[in-house]
C-alpha atoms as a PDB file:
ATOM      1  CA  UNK A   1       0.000   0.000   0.000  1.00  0.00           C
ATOM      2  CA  UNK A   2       1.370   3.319  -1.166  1.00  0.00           C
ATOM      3  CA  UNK A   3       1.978   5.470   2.245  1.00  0.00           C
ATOM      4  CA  UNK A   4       2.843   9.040   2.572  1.00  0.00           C
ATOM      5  CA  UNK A   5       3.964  10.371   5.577  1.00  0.00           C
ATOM      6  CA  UNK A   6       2.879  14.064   5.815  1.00  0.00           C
ATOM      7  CA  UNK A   7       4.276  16.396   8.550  1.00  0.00           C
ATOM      8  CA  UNK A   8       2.544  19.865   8.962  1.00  0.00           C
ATOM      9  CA  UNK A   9       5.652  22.401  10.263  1.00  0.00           C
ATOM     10  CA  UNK A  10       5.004  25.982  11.164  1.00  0.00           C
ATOM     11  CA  UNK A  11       7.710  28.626  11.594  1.00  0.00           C
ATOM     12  CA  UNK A  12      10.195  27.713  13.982  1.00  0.00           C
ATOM     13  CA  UNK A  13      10.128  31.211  15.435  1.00  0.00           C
ATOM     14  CA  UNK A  14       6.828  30.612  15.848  1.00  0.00           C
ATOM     15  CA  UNK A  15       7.041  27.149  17.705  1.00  0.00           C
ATOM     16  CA  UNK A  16       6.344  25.999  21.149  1.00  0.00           C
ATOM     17  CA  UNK A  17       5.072  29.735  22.593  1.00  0.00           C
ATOM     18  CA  UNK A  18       3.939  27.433  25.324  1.00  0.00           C
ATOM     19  CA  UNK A  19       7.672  27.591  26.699  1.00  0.00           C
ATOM     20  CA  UNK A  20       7.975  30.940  25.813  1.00  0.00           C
ATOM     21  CA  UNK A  21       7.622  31.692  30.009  1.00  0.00           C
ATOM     22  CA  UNK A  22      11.423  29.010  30.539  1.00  0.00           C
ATOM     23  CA  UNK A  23      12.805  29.653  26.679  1.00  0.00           C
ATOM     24  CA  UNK A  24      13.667  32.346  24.228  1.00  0.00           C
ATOM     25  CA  UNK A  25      13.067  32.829  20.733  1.00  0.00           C
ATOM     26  CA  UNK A  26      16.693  31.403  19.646  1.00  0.00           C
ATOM     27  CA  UNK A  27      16.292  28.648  22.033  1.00  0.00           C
ATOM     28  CA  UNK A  28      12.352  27.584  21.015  1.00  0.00           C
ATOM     29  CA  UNK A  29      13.895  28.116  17.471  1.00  0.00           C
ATOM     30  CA  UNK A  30      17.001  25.617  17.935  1.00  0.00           C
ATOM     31  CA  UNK A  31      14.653  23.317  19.817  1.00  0.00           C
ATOM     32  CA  UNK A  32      12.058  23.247  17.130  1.00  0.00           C
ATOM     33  CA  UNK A  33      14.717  22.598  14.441  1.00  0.00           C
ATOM     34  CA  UNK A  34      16.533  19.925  16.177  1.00  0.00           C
ATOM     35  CA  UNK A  35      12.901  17.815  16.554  1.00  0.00           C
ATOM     36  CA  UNK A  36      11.924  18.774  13.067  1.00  0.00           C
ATOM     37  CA  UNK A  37      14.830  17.019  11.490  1.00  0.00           C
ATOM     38  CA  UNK A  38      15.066  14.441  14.228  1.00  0.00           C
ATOM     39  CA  UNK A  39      11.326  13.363  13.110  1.00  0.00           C
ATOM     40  CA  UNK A  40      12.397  13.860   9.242  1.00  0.00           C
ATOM     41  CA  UNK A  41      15.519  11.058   9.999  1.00  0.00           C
ATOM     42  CA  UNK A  42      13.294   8.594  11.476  1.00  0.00           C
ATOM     43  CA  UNK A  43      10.603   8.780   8.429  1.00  0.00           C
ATOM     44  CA  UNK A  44      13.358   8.005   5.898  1.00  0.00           C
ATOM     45  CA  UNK A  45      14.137   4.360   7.914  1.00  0.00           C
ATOM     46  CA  UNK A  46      10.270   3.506   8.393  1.00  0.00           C
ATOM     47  CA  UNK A  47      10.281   0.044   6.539  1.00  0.00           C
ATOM     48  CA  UNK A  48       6.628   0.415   3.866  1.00  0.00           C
ATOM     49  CA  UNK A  49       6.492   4.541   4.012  1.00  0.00           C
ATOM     50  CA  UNK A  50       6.947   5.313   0.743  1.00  0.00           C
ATOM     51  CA  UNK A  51       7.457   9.081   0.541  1.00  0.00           C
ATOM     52  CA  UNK A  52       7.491  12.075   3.269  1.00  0.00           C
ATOM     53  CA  UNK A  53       5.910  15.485   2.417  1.00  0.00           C
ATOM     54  CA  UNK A  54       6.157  18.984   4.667  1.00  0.00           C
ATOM     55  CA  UNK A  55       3.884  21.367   4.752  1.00  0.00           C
ATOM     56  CA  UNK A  56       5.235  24.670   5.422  1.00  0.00           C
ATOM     57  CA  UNK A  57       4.767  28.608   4.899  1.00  0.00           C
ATOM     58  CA  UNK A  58       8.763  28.680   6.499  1.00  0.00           C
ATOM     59  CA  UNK A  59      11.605  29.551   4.122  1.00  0.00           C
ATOM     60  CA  UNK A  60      13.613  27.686   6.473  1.00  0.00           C
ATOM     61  CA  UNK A  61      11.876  24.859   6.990  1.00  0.00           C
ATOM     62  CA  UNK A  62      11.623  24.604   3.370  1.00  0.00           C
ATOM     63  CA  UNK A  63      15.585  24.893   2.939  1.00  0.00           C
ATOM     64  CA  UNK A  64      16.468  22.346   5.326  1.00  0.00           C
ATOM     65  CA  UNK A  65      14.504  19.663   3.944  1.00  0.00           C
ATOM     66  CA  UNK A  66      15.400  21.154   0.110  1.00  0.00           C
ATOM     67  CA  UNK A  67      17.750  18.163  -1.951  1.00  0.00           C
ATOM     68  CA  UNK A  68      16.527  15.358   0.820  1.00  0.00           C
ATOM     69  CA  UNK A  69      13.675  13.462  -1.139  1.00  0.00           C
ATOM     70  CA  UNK A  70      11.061  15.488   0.328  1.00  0.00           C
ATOM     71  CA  UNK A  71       8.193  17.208  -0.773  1.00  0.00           C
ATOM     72  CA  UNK A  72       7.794  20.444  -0.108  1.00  0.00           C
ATOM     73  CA  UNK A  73       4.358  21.658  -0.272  1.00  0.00           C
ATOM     74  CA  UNK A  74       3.316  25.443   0.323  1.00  0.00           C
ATOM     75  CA  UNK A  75       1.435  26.604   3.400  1.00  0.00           C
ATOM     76  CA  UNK A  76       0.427  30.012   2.432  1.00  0.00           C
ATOM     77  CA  UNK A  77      -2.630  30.729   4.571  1.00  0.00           C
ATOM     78  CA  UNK A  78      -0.792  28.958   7.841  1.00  0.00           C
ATOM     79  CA  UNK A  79      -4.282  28.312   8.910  1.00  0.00           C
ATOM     80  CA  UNK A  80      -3.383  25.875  11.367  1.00  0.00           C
ATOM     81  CA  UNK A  81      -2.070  21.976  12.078  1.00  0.00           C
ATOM     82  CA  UNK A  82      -5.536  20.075  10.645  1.00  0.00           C
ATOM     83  CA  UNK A  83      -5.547  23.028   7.538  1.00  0.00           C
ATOM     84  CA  UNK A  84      -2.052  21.848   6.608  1.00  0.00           C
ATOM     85  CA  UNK A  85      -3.167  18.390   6.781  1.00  0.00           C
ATOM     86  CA  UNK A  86      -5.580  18.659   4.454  1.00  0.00           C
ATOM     87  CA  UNK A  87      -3.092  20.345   1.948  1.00  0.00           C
ATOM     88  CA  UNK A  88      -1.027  17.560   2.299  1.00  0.00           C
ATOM     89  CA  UNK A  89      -4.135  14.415   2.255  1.00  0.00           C
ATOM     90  CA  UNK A  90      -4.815  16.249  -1.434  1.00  0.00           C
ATOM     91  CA  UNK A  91      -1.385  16.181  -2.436  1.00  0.00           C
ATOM     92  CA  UNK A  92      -1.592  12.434  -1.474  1.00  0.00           C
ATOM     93  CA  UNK A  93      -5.140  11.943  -3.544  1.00  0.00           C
ATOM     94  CA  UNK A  94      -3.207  13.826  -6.241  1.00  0.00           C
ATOM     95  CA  UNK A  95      -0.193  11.612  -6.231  1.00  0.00           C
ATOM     96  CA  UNK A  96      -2.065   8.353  -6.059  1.00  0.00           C
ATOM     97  CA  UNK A  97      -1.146   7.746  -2.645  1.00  0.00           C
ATOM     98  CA  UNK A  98      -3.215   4.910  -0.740  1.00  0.00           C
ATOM     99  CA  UNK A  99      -2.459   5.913   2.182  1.00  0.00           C
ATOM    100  CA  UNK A 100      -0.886   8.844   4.537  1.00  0.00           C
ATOM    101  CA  UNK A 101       0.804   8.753   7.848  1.00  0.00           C
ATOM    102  CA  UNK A 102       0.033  12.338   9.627  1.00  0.00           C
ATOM    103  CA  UNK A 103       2.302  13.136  11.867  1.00  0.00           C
ATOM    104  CA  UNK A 104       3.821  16.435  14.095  1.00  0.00           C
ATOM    105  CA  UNK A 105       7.288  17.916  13.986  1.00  0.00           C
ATOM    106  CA  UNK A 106       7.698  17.690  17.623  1.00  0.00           C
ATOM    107  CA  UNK A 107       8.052  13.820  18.219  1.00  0.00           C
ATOM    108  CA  UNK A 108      11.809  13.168  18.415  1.00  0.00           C
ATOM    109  CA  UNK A 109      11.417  10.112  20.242  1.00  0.00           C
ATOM    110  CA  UNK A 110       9.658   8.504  16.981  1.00  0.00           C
ATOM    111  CA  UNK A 111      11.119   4.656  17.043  1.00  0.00           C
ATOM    112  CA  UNK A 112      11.134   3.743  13.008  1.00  0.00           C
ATOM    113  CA  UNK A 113      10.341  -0.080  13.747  1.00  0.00           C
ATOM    114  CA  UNK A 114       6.735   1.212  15.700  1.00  0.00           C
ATOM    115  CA  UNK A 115       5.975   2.818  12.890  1.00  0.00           C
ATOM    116  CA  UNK A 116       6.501   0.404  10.126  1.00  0.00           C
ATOM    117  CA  UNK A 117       4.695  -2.726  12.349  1.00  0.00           C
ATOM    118  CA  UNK A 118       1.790   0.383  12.906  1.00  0.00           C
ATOM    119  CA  UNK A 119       1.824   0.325   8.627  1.00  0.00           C
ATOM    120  CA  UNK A 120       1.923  -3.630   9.074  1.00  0.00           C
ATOM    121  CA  UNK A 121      -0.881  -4.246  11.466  1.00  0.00           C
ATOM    122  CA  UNK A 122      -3.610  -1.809  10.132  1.00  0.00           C
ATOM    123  CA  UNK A 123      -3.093  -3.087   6.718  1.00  0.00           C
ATOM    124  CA  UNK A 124      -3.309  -6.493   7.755  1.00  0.00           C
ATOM    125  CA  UNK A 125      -6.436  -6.285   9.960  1.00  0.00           C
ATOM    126  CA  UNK A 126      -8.309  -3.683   7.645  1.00  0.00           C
ATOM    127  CA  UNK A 127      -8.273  -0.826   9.543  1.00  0.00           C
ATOM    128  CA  UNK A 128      -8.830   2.153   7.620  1.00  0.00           C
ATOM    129  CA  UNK A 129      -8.009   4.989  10.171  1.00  0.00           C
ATOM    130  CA  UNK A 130      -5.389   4.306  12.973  1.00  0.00           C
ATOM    131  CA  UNK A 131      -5.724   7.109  15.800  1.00  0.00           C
ATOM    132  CA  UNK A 132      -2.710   7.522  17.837  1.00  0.00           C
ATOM    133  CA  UNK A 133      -3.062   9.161  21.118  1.00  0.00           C
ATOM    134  CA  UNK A 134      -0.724  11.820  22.863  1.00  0.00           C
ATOM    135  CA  UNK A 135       0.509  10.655  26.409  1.00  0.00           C
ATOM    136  CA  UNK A 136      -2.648  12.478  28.245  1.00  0.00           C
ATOM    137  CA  UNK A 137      -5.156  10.146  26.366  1.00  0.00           C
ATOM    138  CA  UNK A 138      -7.150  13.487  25.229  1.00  0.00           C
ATOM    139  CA  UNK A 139      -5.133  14.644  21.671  1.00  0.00           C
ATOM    140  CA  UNK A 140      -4.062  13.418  19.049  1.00  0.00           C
ATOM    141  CA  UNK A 141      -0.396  12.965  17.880  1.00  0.00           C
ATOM    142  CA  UNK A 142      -0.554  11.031  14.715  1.00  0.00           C
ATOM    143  CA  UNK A 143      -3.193   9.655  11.842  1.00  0.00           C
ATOM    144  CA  UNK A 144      -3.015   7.094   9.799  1.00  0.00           C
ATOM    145  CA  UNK A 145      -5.622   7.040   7.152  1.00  0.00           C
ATOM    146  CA  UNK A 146      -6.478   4.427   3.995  1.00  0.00           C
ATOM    147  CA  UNK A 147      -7.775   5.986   1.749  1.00  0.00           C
ATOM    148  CA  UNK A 148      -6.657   9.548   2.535  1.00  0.00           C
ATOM    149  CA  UNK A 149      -9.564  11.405   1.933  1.00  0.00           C
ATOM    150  CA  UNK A 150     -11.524   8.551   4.120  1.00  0.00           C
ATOM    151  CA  UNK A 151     -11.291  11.097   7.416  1.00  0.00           C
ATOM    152  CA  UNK A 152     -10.968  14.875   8.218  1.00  0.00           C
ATOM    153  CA  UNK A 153      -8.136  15.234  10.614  1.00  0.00           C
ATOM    154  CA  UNK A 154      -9.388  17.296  13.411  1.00  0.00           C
ATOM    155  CA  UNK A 155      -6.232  18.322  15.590  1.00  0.00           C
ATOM    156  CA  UNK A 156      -5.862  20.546  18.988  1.00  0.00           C
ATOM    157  CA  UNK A 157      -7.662  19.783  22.293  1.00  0.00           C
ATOM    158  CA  UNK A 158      -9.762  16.674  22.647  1.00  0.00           C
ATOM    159  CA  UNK A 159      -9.126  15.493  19.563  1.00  0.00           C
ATOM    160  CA  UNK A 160      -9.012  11.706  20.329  1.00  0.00           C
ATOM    161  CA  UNK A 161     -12.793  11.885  20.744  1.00  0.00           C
ATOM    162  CA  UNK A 162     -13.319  13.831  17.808  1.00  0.00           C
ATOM    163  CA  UNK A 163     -11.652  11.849  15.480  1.00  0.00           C
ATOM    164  CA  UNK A 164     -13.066   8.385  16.940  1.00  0.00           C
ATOM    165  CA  UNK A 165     -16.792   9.880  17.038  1.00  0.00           C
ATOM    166  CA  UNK A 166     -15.674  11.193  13.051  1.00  0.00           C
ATOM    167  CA  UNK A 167     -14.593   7.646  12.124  1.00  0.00           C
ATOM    168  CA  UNK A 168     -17.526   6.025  13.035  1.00  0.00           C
ATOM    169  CA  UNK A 169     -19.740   8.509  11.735  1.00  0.00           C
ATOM    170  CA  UNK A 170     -18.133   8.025   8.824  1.00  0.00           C
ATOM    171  CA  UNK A 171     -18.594   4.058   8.988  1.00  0.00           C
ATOM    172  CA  UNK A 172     -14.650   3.972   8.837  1.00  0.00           C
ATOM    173  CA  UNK A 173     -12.799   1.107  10.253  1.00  0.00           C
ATOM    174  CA  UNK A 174     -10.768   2.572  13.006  1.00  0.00           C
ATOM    175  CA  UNK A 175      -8.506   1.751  16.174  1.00  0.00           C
ATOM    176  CA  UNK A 176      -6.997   3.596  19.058  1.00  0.00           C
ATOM    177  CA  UNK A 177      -3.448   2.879  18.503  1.00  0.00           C
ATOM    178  CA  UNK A 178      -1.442   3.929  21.774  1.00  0.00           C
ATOM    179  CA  UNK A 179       2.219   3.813  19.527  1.00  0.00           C
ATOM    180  CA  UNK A 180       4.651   4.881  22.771  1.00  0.00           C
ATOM    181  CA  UNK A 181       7.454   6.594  20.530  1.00  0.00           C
ATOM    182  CA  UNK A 182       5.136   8.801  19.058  1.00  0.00           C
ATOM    183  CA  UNK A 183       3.163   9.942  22.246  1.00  0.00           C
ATOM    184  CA  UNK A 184       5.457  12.300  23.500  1.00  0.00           C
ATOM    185  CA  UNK A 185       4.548  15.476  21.962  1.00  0.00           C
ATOM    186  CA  UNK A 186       6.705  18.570  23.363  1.00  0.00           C
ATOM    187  CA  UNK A 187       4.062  21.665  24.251  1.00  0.00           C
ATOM    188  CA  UNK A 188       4.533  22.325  27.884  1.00  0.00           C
ATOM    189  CA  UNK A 189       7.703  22.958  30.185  1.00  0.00           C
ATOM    190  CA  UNK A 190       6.627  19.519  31.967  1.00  0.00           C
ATOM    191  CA  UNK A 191       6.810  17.823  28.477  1.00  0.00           C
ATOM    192  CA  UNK A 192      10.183  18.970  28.255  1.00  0.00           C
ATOM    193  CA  UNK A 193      10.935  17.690  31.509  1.00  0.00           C
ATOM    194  CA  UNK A 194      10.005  14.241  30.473  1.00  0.00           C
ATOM    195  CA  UNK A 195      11.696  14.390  27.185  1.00  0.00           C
ATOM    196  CA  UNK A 196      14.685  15.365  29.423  1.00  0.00           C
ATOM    197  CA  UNK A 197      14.231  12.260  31.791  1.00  0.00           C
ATOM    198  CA  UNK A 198      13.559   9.686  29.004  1.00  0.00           C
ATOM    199  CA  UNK A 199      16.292  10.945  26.885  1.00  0.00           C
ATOM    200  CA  UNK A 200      18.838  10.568  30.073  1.00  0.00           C
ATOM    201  CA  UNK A 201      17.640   6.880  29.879  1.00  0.00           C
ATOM    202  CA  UNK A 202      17.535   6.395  26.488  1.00  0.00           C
ATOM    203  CA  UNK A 203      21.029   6.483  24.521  1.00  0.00           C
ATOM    204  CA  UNK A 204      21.465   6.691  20.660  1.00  0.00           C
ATOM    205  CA  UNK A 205      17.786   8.253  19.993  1.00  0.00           C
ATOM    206  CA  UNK A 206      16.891  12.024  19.008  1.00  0.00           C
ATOM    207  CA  UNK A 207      20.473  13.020  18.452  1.00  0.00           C
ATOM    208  CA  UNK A 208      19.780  16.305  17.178  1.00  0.00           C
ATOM    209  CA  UNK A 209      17.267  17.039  19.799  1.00  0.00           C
ATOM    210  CA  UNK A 210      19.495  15.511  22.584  1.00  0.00           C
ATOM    211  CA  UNK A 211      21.842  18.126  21.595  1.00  0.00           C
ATOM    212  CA  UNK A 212      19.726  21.050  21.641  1.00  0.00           C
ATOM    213  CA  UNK A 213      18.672  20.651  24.985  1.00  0.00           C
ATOM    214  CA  UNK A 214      22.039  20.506  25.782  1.00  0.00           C
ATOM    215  CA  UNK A 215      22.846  23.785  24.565  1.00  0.00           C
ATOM    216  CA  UNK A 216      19.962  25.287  26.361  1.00  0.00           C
ATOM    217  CA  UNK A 217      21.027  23.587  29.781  1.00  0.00           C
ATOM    218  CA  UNK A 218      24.291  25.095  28.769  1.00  0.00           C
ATOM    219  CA  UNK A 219      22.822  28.682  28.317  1.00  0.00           C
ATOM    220  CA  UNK A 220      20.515  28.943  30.697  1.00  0.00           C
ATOM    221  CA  UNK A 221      20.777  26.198  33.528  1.00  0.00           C
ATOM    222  CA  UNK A 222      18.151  28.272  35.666  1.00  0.00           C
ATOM    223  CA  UNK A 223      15.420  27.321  33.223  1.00  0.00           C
ATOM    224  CA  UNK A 224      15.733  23.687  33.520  1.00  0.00           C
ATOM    225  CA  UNK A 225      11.707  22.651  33.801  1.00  0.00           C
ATOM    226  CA  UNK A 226      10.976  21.019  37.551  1.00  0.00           C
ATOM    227  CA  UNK A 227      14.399  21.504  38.676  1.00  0.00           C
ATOM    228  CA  UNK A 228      15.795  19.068  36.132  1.00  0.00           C
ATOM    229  CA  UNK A 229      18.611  19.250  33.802  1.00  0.00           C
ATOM    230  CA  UNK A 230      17.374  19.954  30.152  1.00  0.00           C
ATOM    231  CA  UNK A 231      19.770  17.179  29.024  1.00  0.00           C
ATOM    232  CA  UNK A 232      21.714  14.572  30.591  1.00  0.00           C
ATOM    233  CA  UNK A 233      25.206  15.410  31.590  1.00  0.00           C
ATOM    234  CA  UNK A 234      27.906  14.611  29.260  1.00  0.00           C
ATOM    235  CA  UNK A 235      26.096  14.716  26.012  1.00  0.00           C
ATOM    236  CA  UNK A 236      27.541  16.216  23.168  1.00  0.00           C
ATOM    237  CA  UNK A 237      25.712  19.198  21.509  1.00  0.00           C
ATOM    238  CA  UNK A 238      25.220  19.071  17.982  1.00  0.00           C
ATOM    239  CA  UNK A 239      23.412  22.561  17.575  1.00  0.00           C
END
């Protein structure tokens, strides 16, 4: 089955105002980066995802994805997460795509092998739209969808619900698929203290993230989230 994965990105200027209160601009920036192309290395080793498109209105999200088998595909109105999703589900439709794998630019922790056995299962058992949770059990963090135009992706708060109660309005064959590598969505200082823990337990994973939160814990170790170290000591930074 023909899969695209389509990630919606918006500025990184623009990202995560939610930690504007611990972070500034430069650092949100170099943190949103660092995840962006953490989640763009993972997609290229999914085993069955045949192409990756990124919707974006940023010049400089556009540039670093430019000469890296990606699609670029214009975000002029910015209108929002689920209005760049639908840009991208009718470049899919377009394209003669069978299928499309939504997903954020803030999941670094994204384990390839998850994802391809998440392509594996729903095509095996039928399931025609595969809703993956965030770690609160309320949002949303990724959609898989056969045939893309088969739901409307509905992201922001309680969007679980939304998309289940669309699916079987719809009459679509659908799942709650908790995927654990793709649950950890970064919004919130607290989500960054998590990502801080797991990625102190976790070696070899989100490289480019890893060393952005180094940096930060570098220049400014008073705004480590709940007393916690952005990073674990000793990592390189790669920023």
């Amino acid at each position: 089955m023909r899969t695209i994965a389509i990630v919606p990105m918006k500025s990184f200027d623009a990202a995560k105002g939610r930690l504007s209160e611990m972070l500034g601009v430069g650092s949100r920036h170099a943190l949103a980066h660092a995840m962006f192309s953490d989640v763009l290395a993972v997609l290229r080793r999914v085993r069955g995802l045949n192409a990756i498109a990124v919707v974006t209105g940023d010049h400089e999200a556009e540039a670093t994805v430019r000469g890296e088998r990606v699609v670029v595909l214009d975000d002029e109105r910015r209108a929002g997460q689920s209005a760049a999703a639908l840009i991208g589900i009718r470049h899919a439709c377009a394209a003669d795509f069978e299928r499309v794998l939504l997903v954020p630019g803030d999941t670094p922790l994204m384990d390839p092998v998850a994802i391809g056995l998440l392509l594996e299962r729903s095509e095996a058992d039928g399931i025609e739209a595969a809703i993956v949770p965030d770690r609160h059990g309320t949002g949303t963090n990724a959609l898989l969808i056969a045939p893309p135009e088969a739901l409307e992706p509905s992201f922001g708060p309680g969007s679980l619900d939304r998309h289940v109660e669309a699916a079987r309005h719809a009459e679509v064959a659908h799942r709650v698929e908790p995927v654990e590598s793709l649950m950890h969505d970064i919004d919130t200082p607290a989500d960054l203290a998590d990502l801080s823990a797991i990625l102190a337990e976790q070696r070899g994973v989100a490289p480019r993230t890893r060393g952005a939160l180094r940096q930060i814990e570098r220049l400014r170790p008073d705004a480590s989230p709940a007393g916690e170290p952005l990073a674990p000591a000793g990592e390189p930074a790669h920023v």
